[in-house]
C-alpha atoms as a PDB file:
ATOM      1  CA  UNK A   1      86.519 105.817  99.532  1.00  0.00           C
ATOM      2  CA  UNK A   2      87.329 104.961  96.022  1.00  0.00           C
ATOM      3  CA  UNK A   3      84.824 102.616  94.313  1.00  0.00           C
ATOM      4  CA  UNK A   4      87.702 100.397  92.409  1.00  0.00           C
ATOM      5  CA  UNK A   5      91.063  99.654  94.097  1.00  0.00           C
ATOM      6  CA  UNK A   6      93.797  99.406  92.313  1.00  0.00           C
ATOM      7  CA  UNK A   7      95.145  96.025  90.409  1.00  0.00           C
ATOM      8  CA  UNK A   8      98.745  95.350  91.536  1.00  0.00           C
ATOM      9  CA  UNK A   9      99.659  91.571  91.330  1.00  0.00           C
ATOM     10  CA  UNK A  10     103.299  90.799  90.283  1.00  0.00           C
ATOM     11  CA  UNK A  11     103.991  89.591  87.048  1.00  0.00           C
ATOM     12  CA  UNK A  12     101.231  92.491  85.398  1.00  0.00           C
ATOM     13  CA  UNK A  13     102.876  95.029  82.893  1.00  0.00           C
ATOM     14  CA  UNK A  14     102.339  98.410  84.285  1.00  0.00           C
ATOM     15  CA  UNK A  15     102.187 101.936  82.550  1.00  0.00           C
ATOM     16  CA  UNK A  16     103.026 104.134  85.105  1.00  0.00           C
ATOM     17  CA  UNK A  17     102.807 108.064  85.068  1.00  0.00           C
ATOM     18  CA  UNK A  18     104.037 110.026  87.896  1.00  0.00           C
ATOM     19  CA  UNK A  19     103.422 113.655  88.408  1.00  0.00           C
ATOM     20  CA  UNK A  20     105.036 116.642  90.499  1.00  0.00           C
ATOM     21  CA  UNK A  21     102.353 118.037  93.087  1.00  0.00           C
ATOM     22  CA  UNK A  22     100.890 121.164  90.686  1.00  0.00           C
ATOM     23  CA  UNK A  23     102.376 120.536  88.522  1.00  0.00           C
ATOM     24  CA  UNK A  24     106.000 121.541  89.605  1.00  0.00           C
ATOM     25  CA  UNK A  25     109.447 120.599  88.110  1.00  0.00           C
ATOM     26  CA  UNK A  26     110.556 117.056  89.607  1.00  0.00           C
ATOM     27  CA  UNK A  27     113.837 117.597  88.578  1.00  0.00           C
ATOM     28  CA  UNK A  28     115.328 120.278  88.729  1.00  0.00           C
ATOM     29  CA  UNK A  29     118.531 119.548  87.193  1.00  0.00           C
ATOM     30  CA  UNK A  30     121.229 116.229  86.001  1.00  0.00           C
ATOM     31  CA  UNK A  31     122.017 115.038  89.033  1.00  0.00           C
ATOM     32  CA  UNK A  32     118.573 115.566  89.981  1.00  0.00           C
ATOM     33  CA  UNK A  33     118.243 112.792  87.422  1.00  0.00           C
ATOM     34  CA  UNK A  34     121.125 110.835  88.126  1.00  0.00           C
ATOM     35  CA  UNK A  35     120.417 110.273  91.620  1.00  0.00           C
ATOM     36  CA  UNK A  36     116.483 108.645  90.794  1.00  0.00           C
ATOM     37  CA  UNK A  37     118.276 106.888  87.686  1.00  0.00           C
ATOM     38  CA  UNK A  38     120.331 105.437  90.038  1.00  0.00           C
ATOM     39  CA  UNK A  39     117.920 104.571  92.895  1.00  0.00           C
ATOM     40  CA  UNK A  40     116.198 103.237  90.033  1.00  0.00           C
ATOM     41  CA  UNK A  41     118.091 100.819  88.454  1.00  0.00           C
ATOM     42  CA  UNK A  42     118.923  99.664  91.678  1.00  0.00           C
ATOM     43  CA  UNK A  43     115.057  98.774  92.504  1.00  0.00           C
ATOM     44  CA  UNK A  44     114.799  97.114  89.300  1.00  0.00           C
ATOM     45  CA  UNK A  45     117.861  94.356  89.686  1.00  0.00           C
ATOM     46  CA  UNK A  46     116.740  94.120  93.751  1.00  0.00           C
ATOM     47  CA  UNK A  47     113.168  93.429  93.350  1.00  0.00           C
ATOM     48  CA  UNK A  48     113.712  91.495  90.175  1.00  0.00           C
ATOM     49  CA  UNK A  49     111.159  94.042  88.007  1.00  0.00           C
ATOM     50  CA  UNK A  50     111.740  94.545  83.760  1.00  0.00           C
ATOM     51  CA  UNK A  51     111.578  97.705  82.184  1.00  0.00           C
ATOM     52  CA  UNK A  52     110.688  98.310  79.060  1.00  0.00           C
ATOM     53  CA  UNK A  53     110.408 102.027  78.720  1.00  0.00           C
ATOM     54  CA  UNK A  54     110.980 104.833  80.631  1.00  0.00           C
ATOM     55  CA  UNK A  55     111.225 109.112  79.907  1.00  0.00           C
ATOM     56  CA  UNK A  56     111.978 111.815  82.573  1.00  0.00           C
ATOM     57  CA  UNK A  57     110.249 114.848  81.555  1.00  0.00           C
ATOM     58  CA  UNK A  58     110.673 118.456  84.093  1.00  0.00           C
ATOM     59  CA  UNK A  59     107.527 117.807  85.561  1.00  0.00           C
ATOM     60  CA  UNK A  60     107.035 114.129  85.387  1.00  0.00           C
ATOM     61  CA  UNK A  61     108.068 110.935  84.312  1.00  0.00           C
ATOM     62  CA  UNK A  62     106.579 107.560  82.420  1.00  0.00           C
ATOM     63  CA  UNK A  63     107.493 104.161  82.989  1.00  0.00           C
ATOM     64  CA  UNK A  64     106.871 100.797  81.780  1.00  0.00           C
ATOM     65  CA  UNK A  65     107.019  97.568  84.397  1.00  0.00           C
ATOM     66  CA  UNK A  66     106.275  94.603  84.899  1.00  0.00           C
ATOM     67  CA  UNK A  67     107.239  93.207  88.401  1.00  0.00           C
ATOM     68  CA  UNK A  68     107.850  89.636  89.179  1.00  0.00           C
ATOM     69  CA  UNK A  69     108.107  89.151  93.067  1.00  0.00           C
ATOM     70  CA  UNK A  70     107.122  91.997  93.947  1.00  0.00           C
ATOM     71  CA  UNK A  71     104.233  94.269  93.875  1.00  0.00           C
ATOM     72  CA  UNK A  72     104.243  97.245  91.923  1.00  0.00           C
ATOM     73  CA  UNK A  73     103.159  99.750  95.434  1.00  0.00           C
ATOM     74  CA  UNK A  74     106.131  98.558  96.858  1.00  0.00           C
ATOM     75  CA  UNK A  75     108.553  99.326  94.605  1.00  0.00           C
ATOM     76  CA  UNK A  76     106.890 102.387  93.775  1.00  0.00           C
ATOM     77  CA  UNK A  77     106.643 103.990  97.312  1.00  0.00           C
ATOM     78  CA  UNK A  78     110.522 103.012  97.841  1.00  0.00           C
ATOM     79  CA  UNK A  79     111.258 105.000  94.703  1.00  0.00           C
ATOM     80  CA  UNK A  80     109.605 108.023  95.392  1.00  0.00           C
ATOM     81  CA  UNK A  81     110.029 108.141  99.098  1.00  0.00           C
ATOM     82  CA  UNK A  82     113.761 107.640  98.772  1.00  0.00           C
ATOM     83  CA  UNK A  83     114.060 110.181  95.602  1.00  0.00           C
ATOM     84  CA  UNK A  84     111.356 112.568  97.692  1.00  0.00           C
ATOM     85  CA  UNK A  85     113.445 112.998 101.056  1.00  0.00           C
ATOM     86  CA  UNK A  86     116.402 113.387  98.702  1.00  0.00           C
ATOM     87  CA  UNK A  87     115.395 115.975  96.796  1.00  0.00           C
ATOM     88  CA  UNK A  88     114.053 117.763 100.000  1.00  0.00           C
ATOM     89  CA  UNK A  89     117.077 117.996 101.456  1.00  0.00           C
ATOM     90  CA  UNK A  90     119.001 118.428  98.204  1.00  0.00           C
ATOM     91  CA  UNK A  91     117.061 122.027  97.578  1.00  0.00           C
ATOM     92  CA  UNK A  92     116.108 122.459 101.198  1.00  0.00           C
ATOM     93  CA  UNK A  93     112.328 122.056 100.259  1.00  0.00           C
ATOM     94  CA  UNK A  94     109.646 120.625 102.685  1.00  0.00           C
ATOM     95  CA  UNK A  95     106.722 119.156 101.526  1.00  0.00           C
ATOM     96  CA  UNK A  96     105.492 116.997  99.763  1.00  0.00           C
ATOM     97  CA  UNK A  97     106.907 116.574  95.912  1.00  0.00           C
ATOM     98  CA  UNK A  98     104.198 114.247  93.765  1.00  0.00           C
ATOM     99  CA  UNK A  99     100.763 114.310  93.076  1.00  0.00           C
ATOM    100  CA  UNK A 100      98.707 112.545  95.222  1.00  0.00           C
ATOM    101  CA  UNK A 101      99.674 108.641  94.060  1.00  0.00           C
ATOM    102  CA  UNK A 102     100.938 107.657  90.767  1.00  0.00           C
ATOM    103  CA  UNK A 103      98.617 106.581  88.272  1.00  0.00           C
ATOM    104  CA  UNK A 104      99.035 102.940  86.774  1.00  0.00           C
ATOM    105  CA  UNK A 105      97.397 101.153  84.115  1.00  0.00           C
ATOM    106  CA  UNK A 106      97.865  97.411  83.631  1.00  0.00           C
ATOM    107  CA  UNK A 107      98.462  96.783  79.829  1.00  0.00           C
ATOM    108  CA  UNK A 108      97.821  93.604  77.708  1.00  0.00           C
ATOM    109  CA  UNK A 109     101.364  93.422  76.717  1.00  0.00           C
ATOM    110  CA  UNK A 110     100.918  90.390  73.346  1.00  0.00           C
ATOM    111  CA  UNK A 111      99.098  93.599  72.084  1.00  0.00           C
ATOM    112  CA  UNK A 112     100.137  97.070  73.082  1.00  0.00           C
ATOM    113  CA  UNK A 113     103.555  96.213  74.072  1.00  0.00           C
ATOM    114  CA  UNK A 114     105.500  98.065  71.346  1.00  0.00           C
ATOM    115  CA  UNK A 115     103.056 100.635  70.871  1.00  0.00           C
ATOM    116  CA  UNK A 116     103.792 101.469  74.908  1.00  0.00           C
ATOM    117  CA  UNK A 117     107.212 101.772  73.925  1.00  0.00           C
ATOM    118  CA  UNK A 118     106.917 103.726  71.375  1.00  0.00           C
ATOM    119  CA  UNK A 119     104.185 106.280  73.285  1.00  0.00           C
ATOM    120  CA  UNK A 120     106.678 106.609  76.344  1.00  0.00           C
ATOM    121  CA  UNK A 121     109.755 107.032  74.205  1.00  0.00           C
ATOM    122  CA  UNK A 122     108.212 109.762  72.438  1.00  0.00           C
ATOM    123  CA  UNK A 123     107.572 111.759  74.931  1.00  0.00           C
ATOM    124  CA  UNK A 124     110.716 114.619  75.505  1.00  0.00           C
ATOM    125  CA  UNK A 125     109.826 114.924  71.401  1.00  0.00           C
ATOM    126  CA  UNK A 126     106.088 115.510  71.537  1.00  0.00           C
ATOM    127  CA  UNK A 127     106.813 117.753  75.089  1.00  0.00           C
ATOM    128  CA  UNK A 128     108.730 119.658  73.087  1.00  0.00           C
ATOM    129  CA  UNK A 129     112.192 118.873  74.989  1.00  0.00           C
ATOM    130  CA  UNK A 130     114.099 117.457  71.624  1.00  0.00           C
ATOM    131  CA  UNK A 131     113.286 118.690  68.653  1.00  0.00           C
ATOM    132  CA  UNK A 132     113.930 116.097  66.344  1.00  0.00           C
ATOM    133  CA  UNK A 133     114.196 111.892  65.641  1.00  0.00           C
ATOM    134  CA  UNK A 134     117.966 112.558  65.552  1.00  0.00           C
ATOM    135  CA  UNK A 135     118.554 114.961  68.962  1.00  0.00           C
ATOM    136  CA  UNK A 136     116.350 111.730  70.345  1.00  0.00           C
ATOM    137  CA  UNK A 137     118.721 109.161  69.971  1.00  0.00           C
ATOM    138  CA  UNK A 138     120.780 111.256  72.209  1.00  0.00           C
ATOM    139  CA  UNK A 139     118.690 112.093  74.973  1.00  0.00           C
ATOM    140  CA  UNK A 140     120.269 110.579  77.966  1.00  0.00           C
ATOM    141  CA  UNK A 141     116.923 110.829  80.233  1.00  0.00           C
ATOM    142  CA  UNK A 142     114.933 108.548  77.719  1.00  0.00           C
ATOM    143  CA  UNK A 143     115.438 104.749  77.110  1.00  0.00           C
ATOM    144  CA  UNK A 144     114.978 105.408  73.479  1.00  0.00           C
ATOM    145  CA  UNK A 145     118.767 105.714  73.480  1.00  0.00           C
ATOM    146  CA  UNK A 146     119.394 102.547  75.585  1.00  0.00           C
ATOM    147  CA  UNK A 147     117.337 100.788  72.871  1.00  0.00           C
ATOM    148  CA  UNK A 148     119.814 101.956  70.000  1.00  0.00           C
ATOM    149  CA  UNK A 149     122.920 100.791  72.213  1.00  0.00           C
ATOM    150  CA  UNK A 150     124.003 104.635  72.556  1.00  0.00           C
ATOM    151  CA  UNK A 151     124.832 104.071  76.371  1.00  0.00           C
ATOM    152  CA  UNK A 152     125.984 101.812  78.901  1.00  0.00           C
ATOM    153  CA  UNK A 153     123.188 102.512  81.044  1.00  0.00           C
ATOM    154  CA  UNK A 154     120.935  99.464  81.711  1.00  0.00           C
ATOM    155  CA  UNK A 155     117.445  99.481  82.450  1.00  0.00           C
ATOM    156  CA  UNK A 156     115.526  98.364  79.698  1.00  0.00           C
ATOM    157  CA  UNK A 157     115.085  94.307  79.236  1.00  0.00           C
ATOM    158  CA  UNK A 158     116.386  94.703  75.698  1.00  0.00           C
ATOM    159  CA  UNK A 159     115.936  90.945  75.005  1.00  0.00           C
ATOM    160  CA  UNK A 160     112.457  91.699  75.407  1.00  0.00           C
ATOM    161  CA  UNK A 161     111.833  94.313  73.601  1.00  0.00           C
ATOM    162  CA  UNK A 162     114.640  94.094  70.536  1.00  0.00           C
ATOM    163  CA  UNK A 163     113.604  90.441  69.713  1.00  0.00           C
ATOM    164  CA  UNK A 164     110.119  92.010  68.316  1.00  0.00           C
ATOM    165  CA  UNK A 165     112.043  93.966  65.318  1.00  0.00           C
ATOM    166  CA  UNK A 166     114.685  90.680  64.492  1.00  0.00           C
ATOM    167  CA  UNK A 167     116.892  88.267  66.002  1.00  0.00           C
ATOM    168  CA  UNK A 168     119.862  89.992  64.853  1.00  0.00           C
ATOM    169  CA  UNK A 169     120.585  92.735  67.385  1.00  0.00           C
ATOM    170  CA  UNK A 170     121.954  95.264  65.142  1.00  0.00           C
ATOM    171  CA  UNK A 171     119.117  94.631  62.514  1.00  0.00           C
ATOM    172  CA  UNK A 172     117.111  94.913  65.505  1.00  0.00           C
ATOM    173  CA  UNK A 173     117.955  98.515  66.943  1.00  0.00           C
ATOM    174  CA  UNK A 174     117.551  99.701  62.741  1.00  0.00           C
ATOM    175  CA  UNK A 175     114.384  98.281  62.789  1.00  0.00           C
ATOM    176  CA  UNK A 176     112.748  99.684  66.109  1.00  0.00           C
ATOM    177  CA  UNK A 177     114.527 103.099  65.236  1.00  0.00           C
ATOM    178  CA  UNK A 178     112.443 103.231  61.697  1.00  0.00           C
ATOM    179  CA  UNK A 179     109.565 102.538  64.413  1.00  0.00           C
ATOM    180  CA  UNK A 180     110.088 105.228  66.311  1.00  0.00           C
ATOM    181  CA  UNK A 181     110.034 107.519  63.348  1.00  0.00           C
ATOM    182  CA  UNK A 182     107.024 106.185  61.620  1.00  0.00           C
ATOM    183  CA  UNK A 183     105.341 106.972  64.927  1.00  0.00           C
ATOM    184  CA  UNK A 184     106.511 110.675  64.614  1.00  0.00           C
ATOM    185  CA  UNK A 185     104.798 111.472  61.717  1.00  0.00           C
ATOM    186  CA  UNK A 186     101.602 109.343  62.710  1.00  0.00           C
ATOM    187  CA  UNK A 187     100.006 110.621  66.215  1.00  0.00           C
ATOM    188  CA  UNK A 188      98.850 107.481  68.685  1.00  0.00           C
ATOM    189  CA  UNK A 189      95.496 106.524  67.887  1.00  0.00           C
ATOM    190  CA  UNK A 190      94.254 106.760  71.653  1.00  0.00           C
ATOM    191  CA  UNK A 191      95.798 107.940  74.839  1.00  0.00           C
ATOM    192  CA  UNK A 192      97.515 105.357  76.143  1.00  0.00           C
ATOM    193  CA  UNK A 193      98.245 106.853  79.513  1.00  0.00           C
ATOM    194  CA  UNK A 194      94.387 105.840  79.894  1.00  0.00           C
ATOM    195  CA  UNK A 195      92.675 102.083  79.720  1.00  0.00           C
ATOM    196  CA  UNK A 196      88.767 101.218  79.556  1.00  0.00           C
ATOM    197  CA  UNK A 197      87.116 100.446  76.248  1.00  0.00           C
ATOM    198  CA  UNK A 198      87.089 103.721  74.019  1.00  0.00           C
ATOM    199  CA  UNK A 199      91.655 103.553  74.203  1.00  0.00           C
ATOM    200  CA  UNK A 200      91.387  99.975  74.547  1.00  0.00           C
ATOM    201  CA  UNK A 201      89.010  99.621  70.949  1.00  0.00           C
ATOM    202  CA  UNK A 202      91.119 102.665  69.491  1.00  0.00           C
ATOM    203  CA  UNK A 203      94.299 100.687  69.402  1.00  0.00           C
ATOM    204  CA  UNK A 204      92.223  96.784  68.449  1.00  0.00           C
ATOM    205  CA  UNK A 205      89.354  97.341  66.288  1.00  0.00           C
ATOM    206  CA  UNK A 206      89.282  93.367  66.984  1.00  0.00           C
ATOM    207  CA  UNK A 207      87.701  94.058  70.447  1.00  0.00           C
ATOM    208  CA  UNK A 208      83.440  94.230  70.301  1.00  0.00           C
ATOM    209  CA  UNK A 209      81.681  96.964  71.971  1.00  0.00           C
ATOM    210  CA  UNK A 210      79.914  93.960  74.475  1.00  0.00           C
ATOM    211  CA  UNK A 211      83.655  93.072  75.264  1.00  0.00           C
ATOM    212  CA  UNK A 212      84.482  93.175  78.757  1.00  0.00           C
ATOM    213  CA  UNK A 213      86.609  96.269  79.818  1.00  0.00           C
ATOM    214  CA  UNK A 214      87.802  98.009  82.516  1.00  0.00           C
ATOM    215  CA  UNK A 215      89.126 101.891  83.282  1.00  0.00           C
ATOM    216  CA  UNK A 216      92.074 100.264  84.917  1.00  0.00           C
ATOM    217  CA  UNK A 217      92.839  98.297  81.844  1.00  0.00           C
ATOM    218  CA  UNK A 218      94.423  98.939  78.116  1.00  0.00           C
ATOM    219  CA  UNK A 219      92.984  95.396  76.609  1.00  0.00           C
ATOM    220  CA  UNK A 220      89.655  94.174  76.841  1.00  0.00           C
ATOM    221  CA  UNK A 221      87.913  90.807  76.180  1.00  0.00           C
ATOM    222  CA  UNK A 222      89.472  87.844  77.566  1.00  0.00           C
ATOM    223  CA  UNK A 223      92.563  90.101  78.880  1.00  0.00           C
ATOM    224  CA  UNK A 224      90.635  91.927  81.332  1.00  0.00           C
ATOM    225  CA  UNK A 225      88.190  89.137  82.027  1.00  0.00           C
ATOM    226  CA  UNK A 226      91.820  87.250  83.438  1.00  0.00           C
ATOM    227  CA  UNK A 227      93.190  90.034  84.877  1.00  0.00           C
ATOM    228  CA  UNK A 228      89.754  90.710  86.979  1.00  0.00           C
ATOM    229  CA  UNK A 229      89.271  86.834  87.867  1.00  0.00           C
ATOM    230  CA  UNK A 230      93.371  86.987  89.055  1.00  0.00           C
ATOM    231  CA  UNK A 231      92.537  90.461  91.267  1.00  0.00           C
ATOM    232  CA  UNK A 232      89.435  88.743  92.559  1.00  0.00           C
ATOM    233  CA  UNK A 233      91.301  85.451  93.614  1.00  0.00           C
ATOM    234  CA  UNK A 234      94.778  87.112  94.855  1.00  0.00           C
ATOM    235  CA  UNK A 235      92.497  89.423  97.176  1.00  0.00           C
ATOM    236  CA  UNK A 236      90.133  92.389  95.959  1.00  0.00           C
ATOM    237  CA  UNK A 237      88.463  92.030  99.264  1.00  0.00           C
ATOM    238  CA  UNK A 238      89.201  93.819 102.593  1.00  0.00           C
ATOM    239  CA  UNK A 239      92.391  92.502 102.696  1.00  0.00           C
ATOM    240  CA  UNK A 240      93.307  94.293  99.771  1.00  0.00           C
ATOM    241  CA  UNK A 241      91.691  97.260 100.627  1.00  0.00           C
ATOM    242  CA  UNK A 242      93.675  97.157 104.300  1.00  0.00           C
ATOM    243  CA  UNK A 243      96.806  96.655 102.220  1.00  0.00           C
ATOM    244  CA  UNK A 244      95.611  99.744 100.438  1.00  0.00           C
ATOM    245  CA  UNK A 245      94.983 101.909 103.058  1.00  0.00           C
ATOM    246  CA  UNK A 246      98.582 100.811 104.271  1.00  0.00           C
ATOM    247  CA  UNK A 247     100.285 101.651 101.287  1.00  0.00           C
ATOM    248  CA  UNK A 248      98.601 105.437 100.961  1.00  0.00           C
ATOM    249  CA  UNK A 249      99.113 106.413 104.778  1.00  0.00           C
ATOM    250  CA  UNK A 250     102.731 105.317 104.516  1.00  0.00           C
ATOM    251  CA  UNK A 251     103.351 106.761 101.208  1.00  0.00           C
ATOM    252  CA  UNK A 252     101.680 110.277 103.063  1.00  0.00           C
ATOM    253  CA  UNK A 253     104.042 110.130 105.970  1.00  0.00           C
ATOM    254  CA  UNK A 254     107.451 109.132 104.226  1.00  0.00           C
ATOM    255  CA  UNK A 255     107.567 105.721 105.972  1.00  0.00           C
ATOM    256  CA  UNK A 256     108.246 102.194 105.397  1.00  0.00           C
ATOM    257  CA  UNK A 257     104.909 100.001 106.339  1.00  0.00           C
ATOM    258  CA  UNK A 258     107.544  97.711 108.123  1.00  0.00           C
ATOM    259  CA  UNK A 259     107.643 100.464 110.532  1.00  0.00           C
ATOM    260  CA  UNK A 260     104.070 100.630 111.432  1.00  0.00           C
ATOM    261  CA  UNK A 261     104.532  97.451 113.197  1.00  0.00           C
ATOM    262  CA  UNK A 262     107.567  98.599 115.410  1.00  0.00           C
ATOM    263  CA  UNK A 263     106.634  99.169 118.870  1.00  0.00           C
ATOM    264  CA  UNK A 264     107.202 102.675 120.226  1.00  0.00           C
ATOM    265  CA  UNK A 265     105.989 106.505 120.488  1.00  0.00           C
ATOM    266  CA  UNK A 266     107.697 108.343 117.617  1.00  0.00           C
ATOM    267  CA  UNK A 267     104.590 110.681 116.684  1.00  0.00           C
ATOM    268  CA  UNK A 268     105.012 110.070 112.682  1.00  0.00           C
ATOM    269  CA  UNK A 269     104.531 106.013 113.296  1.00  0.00           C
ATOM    270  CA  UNK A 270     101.728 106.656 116.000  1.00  0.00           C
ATOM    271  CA  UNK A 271      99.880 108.802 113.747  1.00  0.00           C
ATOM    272  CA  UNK A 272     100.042 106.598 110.829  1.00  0.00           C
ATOM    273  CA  UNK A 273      98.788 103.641 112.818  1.00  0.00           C
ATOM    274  CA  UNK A 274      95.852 105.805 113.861  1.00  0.00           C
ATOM    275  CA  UNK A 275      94.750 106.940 111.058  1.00  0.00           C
ATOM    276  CA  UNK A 276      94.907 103.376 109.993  1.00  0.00           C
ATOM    277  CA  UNK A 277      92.932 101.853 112.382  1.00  0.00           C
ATOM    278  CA  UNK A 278      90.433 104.494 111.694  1.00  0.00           C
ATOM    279  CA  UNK A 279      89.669 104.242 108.075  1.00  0.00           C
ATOM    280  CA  UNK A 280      89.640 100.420 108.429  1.00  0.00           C
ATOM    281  CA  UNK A 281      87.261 100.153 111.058  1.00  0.00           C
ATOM    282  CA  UNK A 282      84.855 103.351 110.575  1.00  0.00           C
ATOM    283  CA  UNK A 283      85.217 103.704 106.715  1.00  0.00           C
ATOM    284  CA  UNK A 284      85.886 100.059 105.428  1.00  0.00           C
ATOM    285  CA  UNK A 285      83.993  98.359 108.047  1.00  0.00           C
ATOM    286  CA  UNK A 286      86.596  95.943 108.628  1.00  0.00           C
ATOM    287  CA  UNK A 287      87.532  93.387 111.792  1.00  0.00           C
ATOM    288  CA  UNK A 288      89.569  95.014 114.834  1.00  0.00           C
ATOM    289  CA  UNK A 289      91.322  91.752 114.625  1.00  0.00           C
ATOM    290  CA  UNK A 290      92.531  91.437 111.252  1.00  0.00           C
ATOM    291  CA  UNK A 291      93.420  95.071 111.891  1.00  0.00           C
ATOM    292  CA  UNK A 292      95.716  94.335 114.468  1.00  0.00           C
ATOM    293  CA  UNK A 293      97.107  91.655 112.513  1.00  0.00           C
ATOM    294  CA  UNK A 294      98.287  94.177 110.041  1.00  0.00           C
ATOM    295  CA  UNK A 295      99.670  96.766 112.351  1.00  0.00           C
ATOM    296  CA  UNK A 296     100.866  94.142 115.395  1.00  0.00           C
ATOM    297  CA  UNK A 297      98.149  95.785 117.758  1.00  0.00           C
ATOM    298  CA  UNK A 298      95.648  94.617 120.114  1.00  0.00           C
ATOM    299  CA  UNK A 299      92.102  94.730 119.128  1.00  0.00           C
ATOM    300  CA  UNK A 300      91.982  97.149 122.112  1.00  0.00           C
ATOM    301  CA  UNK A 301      94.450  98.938 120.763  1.00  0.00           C
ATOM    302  CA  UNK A 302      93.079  99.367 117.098  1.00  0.00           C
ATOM    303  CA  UNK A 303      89.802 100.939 118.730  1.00  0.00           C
ATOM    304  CA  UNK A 304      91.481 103.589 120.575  1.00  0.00           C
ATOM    305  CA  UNK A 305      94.070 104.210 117.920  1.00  0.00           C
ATOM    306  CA  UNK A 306      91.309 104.776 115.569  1.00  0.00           C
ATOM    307  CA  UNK A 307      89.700 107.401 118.072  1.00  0.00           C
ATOM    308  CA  UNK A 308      92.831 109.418 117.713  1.00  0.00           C
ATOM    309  CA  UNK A 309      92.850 108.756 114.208  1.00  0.00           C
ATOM    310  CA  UNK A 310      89.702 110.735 113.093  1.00  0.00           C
ATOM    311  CA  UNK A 311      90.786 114.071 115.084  1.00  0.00           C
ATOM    312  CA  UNK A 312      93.991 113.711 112.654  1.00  0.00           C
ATOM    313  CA  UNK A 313      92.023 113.311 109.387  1.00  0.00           C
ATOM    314  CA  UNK A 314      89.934 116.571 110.289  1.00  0.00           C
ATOM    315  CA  UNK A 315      93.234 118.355 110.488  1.00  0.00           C
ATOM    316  CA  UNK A 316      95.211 116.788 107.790  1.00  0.00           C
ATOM    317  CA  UNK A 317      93.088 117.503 104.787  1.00  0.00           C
ATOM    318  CA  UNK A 318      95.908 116.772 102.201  1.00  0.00           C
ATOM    319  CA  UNK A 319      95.926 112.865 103.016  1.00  0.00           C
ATOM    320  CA  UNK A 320      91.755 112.996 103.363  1.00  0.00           C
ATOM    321  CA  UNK A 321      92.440 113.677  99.796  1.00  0.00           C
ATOM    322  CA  UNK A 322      94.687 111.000  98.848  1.00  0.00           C
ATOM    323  CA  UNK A 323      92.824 108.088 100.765  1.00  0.00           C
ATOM    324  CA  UNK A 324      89.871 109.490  98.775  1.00  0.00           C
ATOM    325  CA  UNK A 325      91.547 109.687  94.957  1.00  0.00           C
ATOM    326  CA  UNK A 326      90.408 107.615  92.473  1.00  0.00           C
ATOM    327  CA  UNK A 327      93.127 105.033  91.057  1.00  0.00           C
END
């Protein structure tokens, strides 16, 4: 099992890269885009999340969050379930259509915030999709245009983001567009699809080399000393982990977790359950009872659930893979 779980407390801000499985086009064509745009924006007002960035490239997509109530798995796994079963039926494809899980990075937003923005609106340029500052501003599957007030579409928090470059919003959108193109002909100092100390010193020389840092983590210092003492207190223990487990067996199997405590026989639910049961008792050594808890079993019933759970993880090596993935 991965050594580090992952940080997910509302109210973090969240870079968030998702990626076809090998690589393969995620969307295939506009209404492709369209329909997770909209499934999108509907997620965002629902669950109360800000976005402050976002790109759709063929083969993946970038996205920059910051939930409030709540957590970022959960809005996550309803966006790419729901876009997933769509697009399955939409191209009559079976299968599974992302890499593993997404990958998220919490970001100290009083410092990288704008540089964020600028990395993820970048993107279609540097991938080669636009090939210019001007074909940019035009783009519909970017927020850059959102920013400049070239659509109706909304998904960005502008009065989050604009406020930054002047309290005037026209000055404002001229300001962060002579932003964007300084940042064309000046690469990113670091990665920032990555956190830990070498991207998080890259982009603040201020940070020491004896500063506290993390992988999960663009910021250092006192940041990620906060954000560790807030993932410690809201539950980096085995509840989290359960929660984990939870979110990656129900993300595998295309199901809500408010199914897995329904009671019934449908094989997709019982299997999920199983293989449940199993990795928290055998693999995270956890209590039958808080397991049952979780999944509205019997302790009885978590033990011989989690029998039937191992024979499925010897078969089903694709999700042996994803409970064991690194974060």
């Amino acid at each position: 099992m991965p050594r580090h779980s992952r940080i997910d407390i509302p109210g973090l801000l969240h870079h968030v890269i998702v990626r076809g499985i090998e690589k393969r086009t995620i969307f295939l064509d506009d209404q492709d885009r369209e329909g997770f745009l909209s499934r999108f924006s509907h997620l965002l007002s629902e669950t109360e999340t800000d976005c402050y960035a976002w790109a759709l490239l063929d083969t993946h997509f970038h996205l920059l969050l910051q939930p409030h109530t709540v957590k970022l798995s959960s809005f996550m796994r309803r966006l790419l379930t729901g876009y997933a079963v769509v697009f399955n039926l939409r191209h009559q494809r079976a299968g599974h259509l992302f890499q593993n899980r997404y990958k998220s990075i919490v970001c100290d937003g009083d410092s990288y915030l704008l540089e964020l923005v600028r990395y993820i609106h970048l993107n279609p340029l540097r991938a080669g999709i636009v090939g210019s500052l001007e074909s940019l501003d035009h783009y519909p599957w970017c927020g850059h245009r959102e920013l400049l007030g070239k659509t109706s579409r909304s998904l960005i928090t502008e009065d989050k983001v604009l406020p930054f470059f002047s309290n005037r919003r026209r000055a404002a959108r001229e300001h962060y567009r002579q932003f964007i193109a300084d940042g064309m002909n000046a690469p990113p100092p670091a990665e920032l699809s990555t956190g830990g100390k070498r991207t998080s010193r890259a982009l603040d020389p201020d940070l020491g080399a004896d500063d506290l840092f993390d992988d999960r983590i663009l910021g250092g210092g006192d940041f990620a000393e906060r954000v560790l003492n807030l993932a410690g207190r809201t539950g980096a223990g085995p509840e989290r982990s359960l929660a984990e487990i939870i979110d990656r067996v129900a993300t595998f199997f295309g199901i809500e977790e408010s199914c897995l405590k329904k009671p019934g026989k449908e094989r997709t639910f019982v299997q999920a359950r199983s293989v449940i049961c199993y990795v928290a008792l055998r693999e995270l050594d956890l209590k039958g009872v808080d397991v049952a808890q979780a999944l509205a079993f019997t302790p009885g019933g978590v033990s011989h659930a989690a029998r039937r759970g191992e024979k499925i993880l010897r078969q089903e090596l694709d999700l042996r893979k994803i409970l064991d993935a690194n974060l």
